[in-house]
Protein backbone atom coordinates (compact mmCIF):
# COMPACT_ATOMS: atom_id res chain seq x y z
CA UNK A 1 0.00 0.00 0.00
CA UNK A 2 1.00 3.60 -0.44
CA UNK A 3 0.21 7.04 -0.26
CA UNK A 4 -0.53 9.88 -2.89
CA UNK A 5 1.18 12.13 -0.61
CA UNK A 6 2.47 15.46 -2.32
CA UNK A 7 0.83 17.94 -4.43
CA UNK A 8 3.49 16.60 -6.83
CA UNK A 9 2.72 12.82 -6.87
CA UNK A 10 -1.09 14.10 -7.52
CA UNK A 11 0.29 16.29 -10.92
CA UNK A 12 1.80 13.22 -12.49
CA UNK A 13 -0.39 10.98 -11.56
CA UNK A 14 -2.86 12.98 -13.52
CA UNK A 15 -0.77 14.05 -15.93
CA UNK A 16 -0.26 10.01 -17.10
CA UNK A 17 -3.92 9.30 -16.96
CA UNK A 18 -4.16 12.15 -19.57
CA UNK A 19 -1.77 9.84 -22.05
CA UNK A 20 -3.42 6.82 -21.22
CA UNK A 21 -6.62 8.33 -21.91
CA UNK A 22 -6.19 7.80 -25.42
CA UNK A 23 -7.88 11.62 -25.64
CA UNK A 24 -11.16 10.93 -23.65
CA UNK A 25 -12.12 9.99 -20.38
CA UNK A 26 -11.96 13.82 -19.13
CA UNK A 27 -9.85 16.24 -18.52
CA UNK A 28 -8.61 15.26 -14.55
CA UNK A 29 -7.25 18.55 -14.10
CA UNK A 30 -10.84 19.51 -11.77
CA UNK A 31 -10.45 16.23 -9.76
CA UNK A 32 -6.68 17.27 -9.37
CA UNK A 33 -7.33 20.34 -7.70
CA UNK A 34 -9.65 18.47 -5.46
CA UNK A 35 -7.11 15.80 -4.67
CA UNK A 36 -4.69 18.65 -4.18
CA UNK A 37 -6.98 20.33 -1.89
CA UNK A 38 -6.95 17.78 0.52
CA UNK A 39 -3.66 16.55 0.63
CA UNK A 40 -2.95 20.17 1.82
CA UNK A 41 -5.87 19.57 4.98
CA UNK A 42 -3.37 16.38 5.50
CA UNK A 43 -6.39 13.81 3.89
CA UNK A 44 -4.04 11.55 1.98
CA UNK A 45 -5.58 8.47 -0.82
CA UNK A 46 -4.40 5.21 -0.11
CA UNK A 47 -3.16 2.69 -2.80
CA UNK A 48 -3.73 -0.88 -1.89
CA UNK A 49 -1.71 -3.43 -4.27
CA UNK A 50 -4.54 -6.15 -6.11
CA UNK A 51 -2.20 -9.05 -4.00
CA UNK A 52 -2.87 -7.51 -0.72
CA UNK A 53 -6.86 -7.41 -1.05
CA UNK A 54 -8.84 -10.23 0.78
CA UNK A 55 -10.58 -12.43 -1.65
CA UNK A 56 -13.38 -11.77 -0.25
CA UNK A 57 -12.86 -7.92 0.01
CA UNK A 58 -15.74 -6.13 -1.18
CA UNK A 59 -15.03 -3.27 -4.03
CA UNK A 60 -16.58 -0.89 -5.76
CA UNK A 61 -16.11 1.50 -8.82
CA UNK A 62 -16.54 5.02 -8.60
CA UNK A 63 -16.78 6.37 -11.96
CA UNK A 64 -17.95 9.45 -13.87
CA UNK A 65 -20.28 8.68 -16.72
CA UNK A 66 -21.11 11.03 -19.59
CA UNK A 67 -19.47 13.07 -22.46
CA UNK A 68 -16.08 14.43 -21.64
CA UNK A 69 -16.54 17.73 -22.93
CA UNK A 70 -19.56 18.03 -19.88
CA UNK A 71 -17.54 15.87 -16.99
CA UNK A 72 -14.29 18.46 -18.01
CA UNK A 73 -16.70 21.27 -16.58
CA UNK A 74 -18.19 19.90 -13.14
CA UNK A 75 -16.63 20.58 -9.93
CA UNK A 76 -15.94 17.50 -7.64
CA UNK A 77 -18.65 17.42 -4.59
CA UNK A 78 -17.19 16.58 -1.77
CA UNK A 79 -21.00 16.16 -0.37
CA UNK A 80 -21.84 13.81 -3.24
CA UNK A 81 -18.99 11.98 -2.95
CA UNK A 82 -19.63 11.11 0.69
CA UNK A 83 -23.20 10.96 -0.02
CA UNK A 84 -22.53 8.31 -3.02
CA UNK A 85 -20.22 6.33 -0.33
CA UNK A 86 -23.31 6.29 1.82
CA UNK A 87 -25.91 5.37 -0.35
CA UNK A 88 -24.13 2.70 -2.51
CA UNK A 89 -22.75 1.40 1.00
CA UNK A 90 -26.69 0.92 2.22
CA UNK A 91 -27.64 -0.15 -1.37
CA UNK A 92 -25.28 -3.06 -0.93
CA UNK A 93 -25.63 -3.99 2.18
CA UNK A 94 -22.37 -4.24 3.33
CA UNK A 95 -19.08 -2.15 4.05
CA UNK A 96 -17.27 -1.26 0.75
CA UNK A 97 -13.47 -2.15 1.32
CA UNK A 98 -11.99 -0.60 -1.71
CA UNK A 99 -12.67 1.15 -4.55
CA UNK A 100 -11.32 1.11 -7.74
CA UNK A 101 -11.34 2.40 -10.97
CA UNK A 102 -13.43 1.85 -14.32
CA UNK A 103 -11.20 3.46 -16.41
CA UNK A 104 -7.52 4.38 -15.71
CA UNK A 105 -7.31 7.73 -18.61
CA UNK A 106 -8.20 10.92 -17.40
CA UNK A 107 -11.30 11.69 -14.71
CA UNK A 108 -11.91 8.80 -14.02
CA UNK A 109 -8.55 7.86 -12.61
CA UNK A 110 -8.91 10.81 -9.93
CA UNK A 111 -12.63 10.14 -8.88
CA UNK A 112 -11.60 7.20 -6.69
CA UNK A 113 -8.72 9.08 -4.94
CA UNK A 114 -10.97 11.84 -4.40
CA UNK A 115 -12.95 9.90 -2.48
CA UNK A 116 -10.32 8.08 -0.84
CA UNK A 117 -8.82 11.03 0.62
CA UNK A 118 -11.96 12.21 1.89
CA UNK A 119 -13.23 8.87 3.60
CA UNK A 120 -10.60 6.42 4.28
CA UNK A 121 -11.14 3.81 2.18
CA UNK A 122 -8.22 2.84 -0.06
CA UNK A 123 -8.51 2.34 -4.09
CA UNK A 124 -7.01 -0.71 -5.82
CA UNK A 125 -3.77 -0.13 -8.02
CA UNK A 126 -5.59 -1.26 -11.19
CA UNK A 127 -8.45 -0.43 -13.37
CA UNK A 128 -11.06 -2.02 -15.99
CA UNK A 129 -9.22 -1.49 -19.15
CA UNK A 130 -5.87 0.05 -18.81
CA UNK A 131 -7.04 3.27 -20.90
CA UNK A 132 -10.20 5.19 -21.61
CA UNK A 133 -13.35 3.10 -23.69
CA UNK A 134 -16.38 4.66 -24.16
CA UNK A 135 -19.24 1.86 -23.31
CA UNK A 136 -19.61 -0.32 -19.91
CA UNK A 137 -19.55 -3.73 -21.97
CA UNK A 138 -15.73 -2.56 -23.23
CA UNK A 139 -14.30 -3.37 -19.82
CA UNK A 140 -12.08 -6.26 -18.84
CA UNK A 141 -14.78 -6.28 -15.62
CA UNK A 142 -17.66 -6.91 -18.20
CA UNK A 143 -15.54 -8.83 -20.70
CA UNK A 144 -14.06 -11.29 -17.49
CA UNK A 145 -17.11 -11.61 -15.56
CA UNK A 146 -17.88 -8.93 -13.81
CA UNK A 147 -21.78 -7.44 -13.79
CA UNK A 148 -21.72 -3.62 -14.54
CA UNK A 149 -25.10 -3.59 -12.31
CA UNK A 150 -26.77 -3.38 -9.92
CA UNK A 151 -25.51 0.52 -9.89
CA UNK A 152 -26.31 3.76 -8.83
CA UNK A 153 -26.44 6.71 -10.58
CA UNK A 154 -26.15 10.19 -8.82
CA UNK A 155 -25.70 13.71 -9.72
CA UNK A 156 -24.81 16.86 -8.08
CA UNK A 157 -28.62 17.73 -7.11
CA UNK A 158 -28.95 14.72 -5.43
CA UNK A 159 -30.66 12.78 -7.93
CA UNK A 160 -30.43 8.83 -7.64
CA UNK A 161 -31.24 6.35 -9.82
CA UNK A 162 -30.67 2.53 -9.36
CA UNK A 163 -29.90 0.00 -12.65
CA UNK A 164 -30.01 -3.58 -12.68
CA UNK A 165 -29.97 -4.53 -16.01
CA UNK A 166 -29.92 -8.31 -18.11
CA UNK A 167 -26.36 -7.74 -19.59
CA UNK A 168 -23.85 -4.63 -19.74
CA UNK A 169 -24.66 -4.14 -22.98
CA UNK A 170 -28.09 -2.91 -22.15
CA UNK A 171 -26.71 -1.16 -18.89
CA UNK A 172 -24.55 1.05 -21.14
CA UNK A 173 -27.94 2.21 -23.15
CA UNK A 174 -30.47 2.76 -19.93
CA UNK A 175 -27.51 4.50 -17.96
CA UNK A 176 -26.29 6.65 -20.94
CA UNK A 177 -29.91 7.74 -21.48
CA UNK A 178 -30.76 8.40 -18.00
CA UNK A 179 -27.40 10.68 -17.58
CA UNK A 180 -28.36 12.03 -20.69
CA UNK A 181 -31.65 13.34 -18.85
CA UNK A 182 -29.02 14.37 -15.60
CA UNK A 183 -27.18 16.75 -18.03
CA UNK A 184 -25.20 14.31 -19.62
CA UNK A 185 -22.92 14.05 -16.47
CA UNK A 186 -23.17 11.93 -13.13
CA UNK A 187 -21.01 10.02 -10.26
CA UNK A 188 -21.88 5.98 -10.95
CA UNK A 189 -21.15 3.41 -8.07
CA UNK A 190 -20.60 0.34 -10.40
CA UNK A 191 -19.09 -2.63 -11.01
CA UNK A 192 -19.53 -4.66 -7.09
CA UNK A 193 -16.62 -7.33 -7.24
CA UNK A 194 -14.87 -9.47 -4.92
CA UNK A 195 -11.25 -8.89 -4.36
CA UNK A 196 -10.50 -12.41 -5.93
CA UNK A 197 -12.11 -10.83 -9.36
CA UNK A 198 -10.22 -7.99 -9.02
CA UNK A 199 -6.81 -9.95 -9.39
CA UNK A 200 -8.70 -11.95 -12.21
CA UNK A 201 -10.57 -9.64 -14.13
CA UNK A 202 -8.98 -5.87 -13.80
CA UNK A 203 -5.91 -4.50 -15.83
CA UNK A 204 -3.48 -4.62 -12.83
CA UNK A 205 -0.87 -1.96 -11.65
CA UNK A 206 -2.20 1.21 -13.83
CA UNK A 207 -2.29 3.91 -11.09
CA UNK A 208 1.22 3.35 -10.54
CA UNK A 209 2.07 3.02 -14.12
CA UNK A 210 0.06 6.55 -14.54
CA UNK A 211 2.15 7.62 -11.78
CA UNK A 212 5.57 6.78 -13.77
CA UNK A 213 4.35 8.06 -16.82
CA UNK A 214 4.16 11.29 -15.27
CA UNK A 215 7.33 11.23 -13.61
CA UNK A 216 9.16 10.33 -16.82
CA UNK A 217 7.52 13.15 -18.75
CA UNK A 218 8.68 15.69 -15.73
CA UNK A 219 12.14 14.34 -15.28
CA UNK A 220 12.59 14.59 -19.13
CA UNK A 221 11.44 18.02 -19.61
CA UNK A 222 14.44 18.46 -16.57
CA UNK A 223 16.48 16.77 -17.94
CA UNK A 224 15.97 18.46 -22.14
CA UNK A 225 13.79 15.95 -23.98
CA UNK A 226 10.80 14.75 -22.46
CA UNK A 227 10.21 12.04 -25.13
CA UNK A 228 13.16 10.29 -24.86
CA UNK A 229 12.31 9.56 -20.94
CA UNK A 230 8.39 8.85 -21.95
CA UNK A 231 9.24 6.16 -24.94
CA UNK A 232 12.22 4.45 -22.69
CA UNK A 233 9.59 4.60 -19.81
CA UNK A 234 6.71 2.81 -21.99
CA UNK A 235 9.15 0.36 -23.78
CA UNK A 236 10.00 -1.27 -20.44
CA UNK A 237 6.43 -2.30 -19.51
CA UNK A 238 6.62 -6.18 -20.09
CA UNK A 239 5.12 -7.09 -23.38
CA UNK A 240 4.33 -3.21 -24.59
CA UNK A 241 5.24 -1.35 -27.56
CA UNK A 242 5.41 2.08 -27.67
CA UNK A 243 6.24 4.64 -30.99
CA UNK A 244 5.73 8.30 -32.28
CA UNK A 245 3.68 7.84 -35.13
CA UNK A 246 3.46 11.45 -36.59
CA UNK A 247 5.40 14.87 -35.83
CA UNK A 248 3.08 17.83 -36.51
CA UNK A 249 0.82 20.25 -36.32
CA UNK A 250 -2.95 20.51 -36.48
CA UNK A 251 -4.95 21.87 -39.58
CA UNK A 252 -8.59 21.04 -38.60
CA UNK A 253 -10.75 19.77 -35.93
CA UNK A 254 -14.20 19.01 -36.02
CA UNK A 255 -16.27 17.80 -32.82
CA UNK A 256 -20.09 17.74 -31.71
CA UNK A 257 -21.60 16.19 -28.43
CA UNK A 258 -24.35 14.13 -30.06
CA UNK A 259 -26.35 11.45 -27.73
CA UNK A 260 -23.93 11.80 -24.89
CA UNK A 261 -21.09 11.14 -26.87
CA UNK A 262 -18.19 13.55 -28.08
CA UNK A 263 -17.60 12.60 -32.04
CA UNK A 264 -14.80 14.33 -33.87
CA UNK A 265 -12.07 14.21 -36.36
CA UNK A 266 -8.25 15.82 -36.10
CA UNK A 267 -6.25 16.64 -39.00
CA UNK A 268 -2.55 17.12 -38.41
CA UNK A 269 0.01 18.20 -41.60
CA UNK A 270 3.89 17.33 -40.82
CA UNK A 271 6.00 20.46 -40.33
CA UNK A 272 8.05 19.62 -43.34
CA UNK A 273 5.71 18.54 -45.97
CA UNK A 274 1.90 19.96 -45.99
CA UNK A 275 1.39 16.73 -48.12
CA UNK A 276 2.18 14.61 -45.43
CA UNK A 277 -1.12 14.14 -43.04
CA UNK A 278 -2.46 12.49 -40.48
CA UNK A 279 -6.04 11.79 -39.19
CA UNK A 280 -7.71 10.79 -36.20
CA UNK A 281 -10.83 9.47 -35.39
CA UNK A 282 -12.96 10.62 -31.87
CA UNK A 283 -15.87 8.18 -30.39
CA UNK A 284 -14.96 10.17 -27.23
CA UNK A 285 -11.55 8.86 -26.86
CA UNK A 286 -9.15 8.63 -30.00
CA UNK A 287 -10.18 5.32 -32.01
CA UNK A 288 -7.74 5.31 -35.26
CA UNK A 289 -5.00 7.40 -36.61
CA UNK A 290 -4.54 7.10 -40.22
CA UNK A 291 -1.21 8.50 -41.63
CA UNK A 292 -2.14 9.57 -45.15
CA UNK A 293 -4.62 7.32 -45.21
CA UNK A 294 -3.85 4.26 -44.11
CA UNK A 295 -4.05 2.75 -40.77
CA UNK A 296 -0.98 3.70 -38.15
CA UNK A 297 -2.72 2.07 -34.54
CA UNK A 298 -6.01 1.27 -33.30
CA UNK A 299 -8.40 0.19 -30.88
CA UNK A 300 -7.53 -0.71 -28.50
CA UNK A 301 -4.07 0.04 -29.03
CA UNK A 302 -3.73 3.56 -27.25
CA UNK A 303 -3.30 6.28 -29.50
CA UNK A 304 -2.27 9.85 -27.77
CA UNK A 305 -1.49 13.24 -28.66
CA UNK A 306 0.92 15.26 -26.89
CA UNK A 307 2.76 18.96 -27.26
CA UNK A 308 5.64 18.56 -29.43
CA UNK A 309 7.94 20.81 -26.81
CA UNK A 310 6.71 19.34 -23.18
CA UNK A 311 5.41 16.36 -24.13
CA UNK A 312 2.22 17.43 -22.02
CA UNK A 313 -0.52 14.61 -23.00
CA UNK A 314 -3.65 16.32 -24.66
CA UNK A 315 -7.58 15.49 -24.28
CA UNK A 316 -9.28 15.69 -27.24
CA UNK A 317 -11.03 18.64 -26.11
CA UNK A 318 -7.61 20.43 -26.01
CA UNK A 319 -6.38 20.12 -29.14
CA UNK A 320 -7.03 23.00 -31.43
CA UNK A 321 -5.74 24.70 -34.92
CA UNK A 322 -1.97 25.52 -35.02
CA UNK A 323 -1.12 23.09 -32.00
CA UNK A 324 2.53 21.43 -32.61
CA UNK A 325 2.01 17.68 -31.45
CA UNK A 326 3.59 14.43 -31.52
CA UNK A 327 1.02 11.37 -31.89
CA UNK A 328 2.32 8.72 -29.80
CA UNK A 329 1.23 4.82 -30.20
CA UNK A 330 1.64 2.98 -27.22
CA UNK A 331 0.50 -1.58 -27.24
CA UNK A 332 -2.31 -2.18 -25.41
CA UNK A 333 -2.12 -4.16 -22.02
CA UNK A 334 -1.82 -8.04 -23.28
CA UNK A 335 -5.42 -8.74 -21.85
CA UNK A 336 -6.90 -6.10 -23.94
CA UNK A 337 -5.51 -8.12 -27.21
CA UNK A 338 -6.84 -11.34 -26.32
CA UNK A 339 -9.59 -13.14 -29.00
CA UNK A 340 -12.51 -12.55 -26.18
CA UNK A 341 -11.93 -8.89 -25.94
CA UNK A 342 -10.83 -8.33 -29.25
CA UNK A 343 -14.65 -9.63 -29.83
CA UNK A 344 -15.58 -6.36 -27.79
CA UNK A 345 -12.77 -3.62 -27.93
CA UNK A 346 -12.10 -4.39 -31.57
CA UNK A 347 -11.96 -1.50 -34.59
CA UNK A 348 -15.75 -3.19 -35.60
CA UNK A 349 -17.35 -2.68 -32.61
CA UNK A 350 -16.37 1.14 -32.47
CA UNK A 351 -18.17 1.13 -36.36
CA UNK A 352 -15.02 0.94 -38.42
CA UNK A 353 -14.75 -1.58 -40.76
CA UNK A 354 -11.32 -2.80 -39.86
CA UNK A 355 -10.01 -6.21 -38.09
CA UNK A 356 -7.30 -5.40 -35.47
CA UNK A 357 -3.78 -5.22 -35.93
CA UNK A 358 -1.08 -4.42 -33.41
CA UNK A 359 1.02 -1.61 -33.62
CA UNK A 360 4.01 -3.54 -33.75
CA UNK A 361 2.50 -4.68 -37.47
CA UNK A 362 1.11 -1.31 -38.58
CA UNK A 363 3.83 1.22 -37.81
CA UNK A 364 7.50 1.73 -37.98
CA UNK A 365 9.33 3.35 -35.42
CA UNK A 366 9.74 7.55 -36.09
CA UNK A 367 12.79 9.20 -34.15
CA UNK A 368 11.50 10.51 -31.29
């Protein structure tokens, strides 16, 4: 177990759930300052390691659900927070042990150490996926055996809705369209799990690995190239690939929140040739990049774009005409590439009509 336990450890922890957001998942920057807040009142989250939980520890998401572009302008309650705690706590019947998170990328990674600080109760170094996705069924929870529901939903005005549904599949369409009719933005308590399924079924060790992904990117801008200390950093995780795809700047961006989702496409144009482009493709987090037209990573492969001087990772809802970037392609977690969740995190199910393949087959290596 350890402690988030400077205003430091909270920046690059947030910072590296921005790159393994893939572009969604929301910008963390509100949760940070929340986080932040209370590690100044000396209210410090607690990291428990997946080995150290009980197997029959009793955990609990805490997740944001809704478009990015609406979670990016909410403040984090500290009342509904506690007041989620509470509820799901009574909801359940029994004492919630840990929490962890749905997604590691962006909001969603802070949410749970929000809480933590706040009430004690430590969150699981791991997450459902290992990056952002935009639909409950994408998880390894869901994918692995783990019900989505029963859930509660619960906004800011104190709102609460409970879900039980027949399969994840249909929990992602009655919860999207009941935080559709909360403003497209509310605090879910979601995914109940033993600690046994949370060694079996969760992407393990992401908080820290958000964590180090931070660090690297600070400690390289210290020490004159950021990249070089984010790609060695990312080529040492055990059976993970990481490349710079394209070297840039973007031309054109086009987004629209439409049925709780943010859609969008990014055009980037190299700096040397204006013939030389690259494209990605938004279903709230980025799907596909296409370097002049043909395929350079996807889904779930983690596709991120960062500034070209600080190496600062970049939401979708960030990025905007004239930026210099550097698209980085980074091999999804081995369990994300496996023939079951292919089946559910593949290029199909996100509507393009594509079959995976890796990064390590699609791109070659750029100099960093």
């Amino acid at each position: 177990m350890f402690s988030i336990e400077t205003i430091q450890d909270v920046q690059d922890l947030a910072r590296g759930a921005v790159l393994l957001g893939t572009g969604g998942g929301g910008d963390p920057y509100v949760g940070e300052l929340f986080v932040r807040e209370q590690i100044r009142r000396g209210r410090l989250p607690r990291v428990v390691a997946p080995e150290d939980l009980d197997d029959d520890a009793f955990v609990v998401s805490i997740a944001g659900i809704g478009a990015p572009t609406v979670i990016v302008e909410q403040l984090v309650s500290e009342k509904t927070l506690l007041r989620l705690l509470a509820r799901a706590e009574a909801f359940y019947g029994r004492r919630i042990d840990a929490l962890i998170s749905a997604e590691i990328g962006g909001a969603n990674s802070v949410f749970p150490l929000a809480l933590s600080a706040i009430s004690g109760v430590p969150v699981v170094d791991a997450d459902g996926i290992g990056r952002a996705v935009p639909q409950l069924e994408m998880t390894t929870f869901s994918i692995y055996g783990v019900r989505a529901t029963p859930c509660l939903l619960m906004d800011d005005a104190g709102n609460v809705v409970t879900v039980d549904a027949v399969s994840d599949r249909t929990a992602e369409d009655l919860c999207r369209a009941i935080v559709t009719a909360m403003g497209s933005m509310a605090f879910s308590a979601i995914y109940p799990m033993s600690g046994k399924q949370v060694r079996e079924c969760a992407v393990l060790g992401t908080l820290s690995q958000s964590l180090g992904i931070g660090q690297a990117i600070r400690l390289g801008r210290e020490d004159g190239d950021p990249f070089v200390w984010l790609l060695a950093y990312l080529n040492a995780q055990e059976n993970r690939t990481a490349r710079i795809l394209f070297d840039g700047k973007v031309t054109d961006v086009r987004s629209e929140t439409r049925d709780g989702w943010h859609w969008g496409l990014v055009t980037l144009q190299s700096l040397r040739d204006d013939s030389d482009v690259f494209t990605i493709e938004i279903r709230n987090e980025f799907i596909i990049g296409l370097h002049n037209g043909q395929p350079a990573t996807m889904v779930p492969d983690l596709i991120s774009v960062l500034d070209r001087e600080s190496a600062e990772p970049l939401t979708a809802e960030m990025l905007t005409y004239g930026q210099r970037v550097k698209v980085l392609g980074f091999a999804a977690d081995p369990k994300l590439r496996r023939p079951e969740s292919l089946e559910v995190l593949g290029p199909r199910m996100f509507g393009l009509d594509r079959d995976y393949i890796s990064i390590e087959d699609l791109a070659p290596a750029m100099a960093g």
